[in-house]
PDB file of N, CA and C in Angstrom:
ATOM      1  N   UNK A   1     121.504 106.469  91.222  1.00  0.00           N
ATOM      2  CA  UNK A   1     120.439 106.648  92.177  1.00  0.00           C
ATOM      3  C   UNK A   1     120.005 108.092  92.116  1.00  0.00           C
ATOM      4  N   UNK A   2     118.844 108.070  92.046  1.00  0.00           N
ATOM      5  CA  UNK A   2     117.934 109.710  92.118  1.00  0.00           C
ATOM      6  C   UNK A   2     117.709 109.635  93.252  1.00  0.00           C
ATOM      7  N   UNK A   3     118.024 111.184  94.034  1.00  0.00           N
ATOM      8  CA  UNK A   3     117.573 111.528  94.928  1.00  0.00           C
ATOM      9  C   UNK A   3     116.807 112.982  95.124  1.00  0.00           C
ATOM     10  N   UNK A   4     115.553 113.500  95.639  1.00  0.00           N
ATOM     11  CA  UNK A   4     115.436 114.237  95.904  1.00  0.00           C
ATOM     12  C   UNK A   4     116.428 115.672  96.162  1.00  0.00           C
ATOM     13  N   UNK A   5     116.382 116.806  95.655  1.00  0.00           N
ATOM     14  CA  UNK A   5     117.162 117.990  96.230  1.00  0.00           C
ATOM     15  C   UNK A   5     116.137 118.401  97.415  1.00  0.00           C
ATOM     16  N   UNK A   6     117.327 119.039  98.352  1.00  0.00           N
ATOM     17  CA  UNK A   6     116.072 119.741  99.020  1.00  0.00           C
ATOM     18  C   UNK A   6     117.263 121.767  99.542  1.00  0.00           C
ATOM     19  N   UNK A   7     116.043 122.249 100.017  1.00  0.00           N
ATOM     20  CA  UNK A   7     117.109 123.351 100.116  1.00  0.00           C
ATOM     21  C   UNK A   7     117.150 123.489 101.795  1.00  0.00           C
ATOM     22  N   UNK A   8     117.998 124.422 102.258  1.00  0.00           N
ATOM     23  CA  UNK A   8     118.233 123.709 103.345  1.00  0.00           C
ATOM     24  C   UNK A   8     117.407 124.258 104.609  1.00  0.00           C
ATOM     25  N   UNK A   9     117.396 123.304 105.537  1.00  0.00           N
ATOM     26  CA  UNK A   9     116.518 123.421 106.287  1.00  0.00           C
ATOM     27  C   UNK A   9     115.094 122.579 106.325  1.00  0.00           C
ATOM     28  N   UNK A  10     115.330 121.811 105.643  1.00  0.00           N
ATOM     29  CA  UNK A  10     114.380 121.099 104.783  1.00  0.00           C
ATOM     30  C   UNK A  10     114.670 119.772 104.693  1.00  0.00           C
ATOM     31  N   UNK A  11     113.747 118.199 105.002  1.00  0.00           N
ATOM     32  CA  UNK A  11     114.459 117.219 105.491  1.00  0.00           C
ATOM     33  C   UNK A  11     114.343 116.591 103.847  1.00  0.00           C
ATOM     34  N   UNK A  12     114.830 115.660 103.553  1.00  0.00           N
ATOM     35  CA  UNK A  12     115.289 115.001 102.197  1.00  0.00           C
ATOM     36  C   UNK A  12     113.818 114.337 102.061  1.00  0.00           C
ATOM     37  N   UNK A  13     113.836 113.913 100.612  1.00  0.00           N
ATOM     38  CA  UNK A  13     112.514 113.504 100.694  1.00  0.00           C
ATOM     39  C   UNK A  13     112.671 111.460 100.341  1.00  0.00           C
ATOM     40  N   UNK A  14     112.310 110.715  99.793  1.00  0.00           N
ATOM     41  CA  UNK A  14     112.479 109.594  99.787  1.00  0.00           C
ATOM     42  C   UNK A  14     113.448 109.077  98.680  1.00  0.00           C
ATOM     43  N   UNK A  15     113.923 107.828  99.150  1.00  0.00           N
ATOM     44  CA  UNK A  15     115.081 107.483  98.010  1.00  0.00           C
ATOM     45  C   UNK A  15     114.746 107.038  96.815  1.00  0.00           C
ATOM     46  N   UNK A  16     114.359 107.356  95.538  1.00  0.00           N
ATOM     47  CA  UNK A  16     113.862 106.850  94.511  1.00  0.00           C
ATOM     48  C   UNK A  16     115.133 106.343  93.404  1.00  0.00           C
ATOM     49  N   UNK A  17     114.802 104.944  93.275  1.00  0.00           N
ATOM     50  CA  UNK A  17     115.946 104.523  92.514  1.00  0.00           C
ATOM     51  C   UNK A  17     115.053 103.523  90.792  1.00  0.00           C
ATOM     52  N   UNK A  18     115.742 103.190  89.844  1.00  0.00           N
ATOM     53  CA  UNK A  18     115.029 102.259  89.263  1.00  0.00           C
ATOM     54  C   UNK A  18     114.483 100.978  89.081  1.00  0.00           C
ATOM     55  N   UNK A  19     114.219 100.220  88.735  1.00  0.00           N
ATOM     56  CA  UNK A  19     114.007  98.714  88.667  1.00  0.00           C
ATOM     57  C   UNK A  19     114.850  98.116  88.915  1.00  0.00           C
ATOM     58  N   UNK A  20     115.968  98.199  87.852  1.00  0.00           N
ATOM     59  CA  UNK A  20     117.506  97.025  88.330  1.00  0.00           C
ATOM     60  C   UNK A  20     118.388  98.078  89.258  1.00  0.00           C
ATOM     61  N   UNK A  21     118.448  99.023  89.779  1.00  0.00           N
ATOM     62  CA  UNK A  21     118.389  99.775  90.748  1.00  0.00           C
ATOM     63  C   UNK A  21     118.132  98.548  92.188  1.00  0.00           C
ATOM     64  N   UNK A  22     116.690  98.825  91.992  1.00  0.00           N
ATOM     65  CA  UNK A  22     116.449  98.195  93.444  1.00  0.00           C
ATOM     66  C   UNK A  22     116.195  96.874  93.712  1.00  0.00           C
ATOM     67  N   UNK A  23     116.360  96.006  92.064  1.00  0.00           N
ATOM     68  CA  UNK A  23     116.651  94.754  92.121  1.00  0.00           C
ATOM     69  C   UNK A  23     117.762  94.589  93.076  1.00  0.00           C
ATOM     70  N   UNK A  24     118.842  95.431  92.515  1.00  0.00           N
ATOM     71  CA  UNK A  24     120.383  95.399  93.332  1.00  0.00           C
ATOM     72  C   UNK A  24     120.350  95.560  95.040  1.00  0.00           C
ATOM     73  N   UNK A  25     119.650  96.780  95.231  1.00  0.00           N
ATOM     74  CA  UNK A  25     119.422  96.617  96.743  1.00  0.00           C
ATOM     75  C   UNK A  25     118.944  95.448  97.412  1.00  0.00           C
ATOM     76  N   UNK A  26     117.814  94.856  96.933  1.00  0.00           N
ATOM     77  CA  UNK A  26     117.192  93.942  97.066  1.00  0.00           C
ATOM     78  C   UNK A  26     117.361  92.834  97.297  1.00  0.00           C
ATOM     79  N   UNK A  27     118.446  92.799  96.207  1.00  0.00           N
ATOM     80  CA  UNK A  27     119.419  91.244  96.063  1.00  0.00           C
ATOM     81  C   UNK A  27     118.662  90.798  95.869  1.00  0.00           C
ATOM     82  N   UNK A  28     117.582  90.916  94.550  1.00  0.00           N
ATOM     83  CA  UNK A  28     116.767  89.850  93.590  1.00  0.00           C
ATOM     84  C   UNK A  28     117.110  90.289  91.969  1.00  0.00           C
ATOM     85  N   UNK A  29     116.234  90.075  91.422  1.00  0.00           N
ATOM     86  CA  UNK A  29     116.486  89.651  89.888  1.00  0.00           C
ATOM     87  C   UNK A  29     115.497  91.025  89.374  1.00  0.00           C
ATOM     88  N   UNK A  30     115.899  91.817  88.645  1.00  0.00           N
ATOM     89  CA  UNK A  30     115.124  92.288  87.903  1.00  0.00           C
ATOM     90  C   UNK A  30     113.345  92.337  87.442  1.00  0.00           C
ATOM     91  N   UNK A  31     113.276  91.169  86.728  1.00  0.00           N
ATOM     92  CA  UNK A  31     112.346  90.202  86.495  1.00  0.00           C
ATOM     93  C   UNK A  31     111.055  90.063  88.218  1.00  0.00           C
ATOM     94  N   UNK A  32     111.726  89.983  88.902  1.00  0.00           N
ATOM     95  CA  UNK A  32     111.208  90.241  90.552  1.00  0.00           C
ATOM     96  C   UNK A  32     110.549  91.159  90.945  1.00  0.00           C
ATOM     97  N   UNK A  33     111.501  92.905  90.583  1.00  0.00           N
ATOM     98  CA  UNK A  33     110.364  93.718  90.734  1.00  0.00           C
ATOM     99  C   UNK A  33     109.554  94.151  89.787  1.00  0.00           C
ATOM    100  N   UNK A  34     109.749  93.271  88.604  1.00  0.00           N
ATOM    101  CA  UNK A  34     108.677  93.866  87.760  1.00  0.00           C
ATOM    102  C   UNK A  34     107.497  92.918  87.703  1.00  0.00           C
ATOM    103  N   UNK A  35     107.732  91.353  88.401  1.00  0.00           N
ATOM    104  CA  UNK A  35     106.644  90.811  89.036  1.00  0.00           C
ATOM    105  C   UNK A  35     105.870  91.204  90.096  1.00  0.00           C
ATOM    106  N   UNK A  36     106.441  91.599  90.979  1.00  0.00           N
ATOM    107  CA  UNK A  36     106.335  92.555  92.520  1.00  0.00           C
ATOM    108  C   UNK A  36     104.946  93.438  92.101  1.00  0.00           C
ATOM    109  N   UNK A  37     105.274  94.424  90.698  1.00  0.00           N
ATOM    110  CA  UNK A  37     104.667  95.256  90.614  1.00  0.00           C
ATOM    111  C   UNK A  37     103.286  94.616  89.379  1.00  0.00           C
ATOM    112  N   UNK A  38     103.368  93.473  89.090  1.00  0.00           N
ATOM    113  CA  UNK A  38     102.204  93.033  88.118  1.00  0.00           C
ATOM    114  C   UNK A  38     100.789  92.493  89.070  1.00  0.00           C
ATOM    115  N   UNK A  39     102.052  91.655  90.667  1.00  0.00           N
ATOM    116  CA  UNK A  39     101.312  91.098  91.603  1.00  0.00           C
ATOM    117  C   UNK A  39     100.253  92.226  92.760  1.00  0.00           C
ATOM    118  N   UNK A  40     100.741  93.528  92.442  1.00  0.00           N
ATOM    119  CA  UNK A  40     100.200  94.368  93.546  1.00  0.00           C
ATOM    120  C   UNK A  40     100.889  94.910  94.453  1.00  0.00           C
ATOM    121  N   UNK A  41     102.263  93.928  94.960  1.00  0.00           N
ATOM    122  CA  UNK A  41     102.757  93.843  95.805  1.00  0.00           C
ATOM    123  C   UNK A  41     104.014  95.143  96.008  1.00  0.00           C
ATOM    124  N   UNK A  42     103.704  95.924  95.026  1.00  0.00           N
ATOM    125  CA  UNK A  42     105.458  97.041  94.610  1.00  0.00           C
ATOM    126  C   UNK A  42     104.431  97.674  93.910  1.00  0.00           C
ATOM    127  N   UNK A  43     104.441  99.117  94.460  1.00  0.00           N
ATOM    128  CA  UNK A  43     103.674  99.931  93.449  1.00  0.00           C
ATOM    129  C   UNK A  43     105.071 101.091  92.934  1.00  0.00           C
ATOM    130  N   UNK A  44     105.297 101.768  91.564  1.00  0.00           N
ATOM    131  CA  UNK A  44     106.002 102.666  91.071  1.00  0.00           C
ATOM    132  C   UNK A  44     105.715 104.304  91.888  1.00  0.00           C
ATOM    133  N   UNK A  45     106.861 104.822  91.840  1.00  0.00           N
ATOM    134  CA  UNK A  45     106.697 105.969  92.931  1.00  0.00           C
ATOM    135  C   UNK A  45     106.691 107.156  91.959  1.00  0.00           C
ATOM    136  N   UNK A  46     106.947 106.811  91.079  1.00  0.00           N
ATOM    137  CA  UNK A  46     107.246 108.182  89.944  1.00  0.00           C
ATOM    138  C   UNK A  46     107.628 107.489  88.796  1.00  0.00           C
ATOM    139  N   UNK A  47     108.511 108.390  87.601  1.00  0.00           N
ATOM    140  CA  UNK A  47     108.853 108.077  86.239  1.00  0.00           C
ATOM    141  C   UNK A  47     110.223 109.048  86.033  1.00  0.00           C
ATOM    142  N   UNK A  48     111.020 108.391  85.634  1.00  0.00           N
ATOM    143  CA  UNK A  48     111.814 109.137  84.459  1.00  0.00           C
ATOM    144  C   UNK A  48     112.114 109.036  83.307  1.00  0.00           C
ATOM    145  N   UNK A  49     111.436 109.354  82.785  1.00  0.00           N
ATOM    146  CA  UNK A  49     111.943 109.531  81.347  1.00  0.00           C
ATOM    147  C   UNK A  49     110.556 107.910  81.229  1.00  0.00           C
ATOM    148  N   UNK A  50     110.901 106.978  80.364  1.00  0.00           N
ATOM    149  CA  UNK A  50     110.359 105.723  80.503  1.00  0.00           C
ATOM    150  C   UNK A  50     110.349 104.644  81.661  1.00  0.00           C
ATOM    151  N   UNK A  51     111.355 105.047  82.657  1.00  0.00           N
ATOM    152  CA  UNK A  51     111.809 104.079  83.616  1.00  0.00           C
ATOM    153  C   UNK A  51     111.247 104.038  84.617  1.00  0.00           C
ATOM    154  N   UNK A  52     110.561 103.124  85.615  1.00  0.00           N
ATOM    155  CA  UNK A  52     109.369 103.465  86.730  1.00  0.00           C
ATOM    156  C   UNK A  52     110.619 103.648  88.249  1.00  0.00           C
ATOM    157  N   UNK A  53     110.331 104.346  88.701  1.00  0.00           N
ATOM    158  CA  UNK A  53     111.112 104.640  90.152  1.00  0.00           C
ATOM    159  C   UNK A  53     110.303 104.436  91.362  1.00  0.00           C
ATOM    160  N   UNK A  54     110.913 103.480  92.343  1.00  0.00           N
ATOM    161  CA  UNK A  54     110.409 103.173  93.435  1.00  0.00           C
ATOM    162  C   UNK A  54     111.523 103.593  94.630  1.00  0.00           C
ATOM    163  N   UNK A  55     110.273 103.252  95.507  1.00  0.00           N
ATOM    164  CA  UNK A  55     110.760 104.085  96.610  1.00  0.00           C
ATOM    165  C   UNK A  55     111.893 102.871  97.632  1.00  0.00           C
ATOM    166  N   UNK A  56     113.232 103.285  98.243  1.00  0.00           N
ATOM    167  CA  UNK A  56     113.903 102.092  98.762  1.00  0.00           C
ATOM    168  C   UNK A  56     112.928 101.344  99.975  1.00  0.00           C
ATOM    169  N   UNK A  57     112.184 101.971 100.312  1.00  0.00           N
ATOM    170  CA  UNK A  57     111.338 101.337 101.672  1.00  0.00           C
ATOM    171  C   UNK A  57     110.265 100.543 101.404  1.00  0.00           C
ATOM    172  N   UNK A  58     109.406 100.822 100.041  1.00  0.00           N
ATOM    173  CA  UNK A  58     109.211 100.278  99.557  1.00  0.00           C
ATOM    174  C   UNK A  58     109.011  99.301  99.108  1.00  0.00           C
ATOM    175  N   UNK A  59     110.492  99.349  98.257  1.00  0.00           N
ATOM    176  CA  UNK A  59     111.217  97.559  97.796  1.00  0.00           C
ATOM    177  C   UNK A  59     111.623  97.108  98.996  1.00  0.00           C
ATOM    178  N   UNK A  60     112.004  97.486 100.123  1.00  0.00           N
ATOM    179  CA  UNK A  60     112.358  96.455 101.263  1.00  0.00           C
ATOM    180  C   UNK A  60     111.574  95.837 101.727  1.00  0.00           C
ATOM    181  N   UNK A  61     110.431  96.497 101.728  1.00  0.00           N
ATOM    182  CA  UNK A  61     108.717  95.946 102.014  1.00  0.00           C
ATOM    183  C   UNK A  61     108.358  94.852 101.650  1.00  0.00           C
ATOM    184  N   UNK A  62     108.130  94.763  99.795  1.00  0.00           N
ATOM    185  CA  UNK A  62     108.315  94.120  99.607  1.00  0.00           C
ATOM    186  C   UNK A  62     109.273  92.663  99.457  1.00  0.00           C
ATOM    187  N   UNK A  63     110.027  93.691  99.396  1.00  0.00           N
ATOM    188  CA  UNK A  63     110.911  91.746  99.536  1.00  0.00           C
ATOM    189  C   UNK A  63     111.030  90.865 101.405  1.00  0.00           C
ATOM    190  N   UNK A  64     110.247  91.732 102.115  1.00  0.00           N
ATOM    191  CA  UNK A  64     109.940  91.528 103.443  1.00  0.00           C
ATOM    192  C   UNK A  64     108.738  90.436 103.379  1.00  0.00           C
ATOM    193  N   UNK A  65     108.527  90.696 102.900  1.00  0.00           N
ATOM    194  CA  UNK A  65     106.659  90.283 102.560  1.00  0.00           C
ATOM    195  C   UNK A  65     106.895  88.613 101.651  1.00  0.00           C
ATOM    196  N   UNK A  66     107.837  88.930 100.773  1.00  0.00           N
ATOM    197  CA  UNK A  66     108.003  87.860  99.388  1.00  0.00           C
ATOM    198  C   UNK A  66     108.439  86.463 100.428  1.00  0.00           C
ATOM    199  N   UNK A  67     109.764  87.451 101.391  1.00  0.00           N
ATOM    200  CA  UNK A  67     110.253  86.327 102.614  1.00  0.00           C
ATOM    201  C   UNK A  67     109.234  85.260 103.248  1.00  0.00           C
ATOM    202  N   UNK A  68     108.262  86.428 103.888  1.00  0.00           N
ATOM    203  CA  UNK A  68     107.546  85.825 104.727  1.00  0.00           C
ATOM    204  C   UNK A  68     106.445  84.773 104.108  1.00  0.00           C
ATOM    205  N   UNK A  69     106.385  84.951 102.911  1.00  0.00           N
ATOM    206  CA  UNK A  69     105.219  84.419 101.959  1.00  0.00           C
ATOM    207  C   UNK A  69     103.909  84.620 101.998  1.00  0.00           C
ATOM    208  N   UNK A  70     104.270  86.082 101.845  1.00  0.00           N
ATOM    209  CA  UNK A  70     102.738  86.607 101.855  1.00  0.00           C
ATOM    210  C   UNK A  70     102.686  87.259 100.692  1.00  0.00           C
TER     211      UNK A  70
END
């Protein structure tokens, strides 16, 4: 998990993790958020290196949303 540094005095900034990253939080499939993000529904928060990083609030969002069937 990537997280923001911050120096101090200074509040943290958001949790950015990867795809099967936040599949895992998620408790879905891989394959899920990279549908998530074809559908509109999960946008990428940054990059490392090749790998897209989203934000954990984010993916909870979404899979909030997937629940409700919207």
């Amino acid at each position: 998990m990537s997280r923001t540094s911050t120096a101090p005095g200074r509040t943290a900034g958001p949790t950015l993790v990867t795809g099967p990253m936040a599949a895992r939080e998620a408790g879905v499939l891989p394959a899920t958020i990279r549908k998530w993000v074809q559908l509109g529904r999960l946008a990428p928060a940054g990059r490392q290196g090749r790998a897209r990083l989203f934000r954990l609030e984010d993916v909870f969002a979404a899979e909030r949303s997937a629940r409700r069937g919207g």
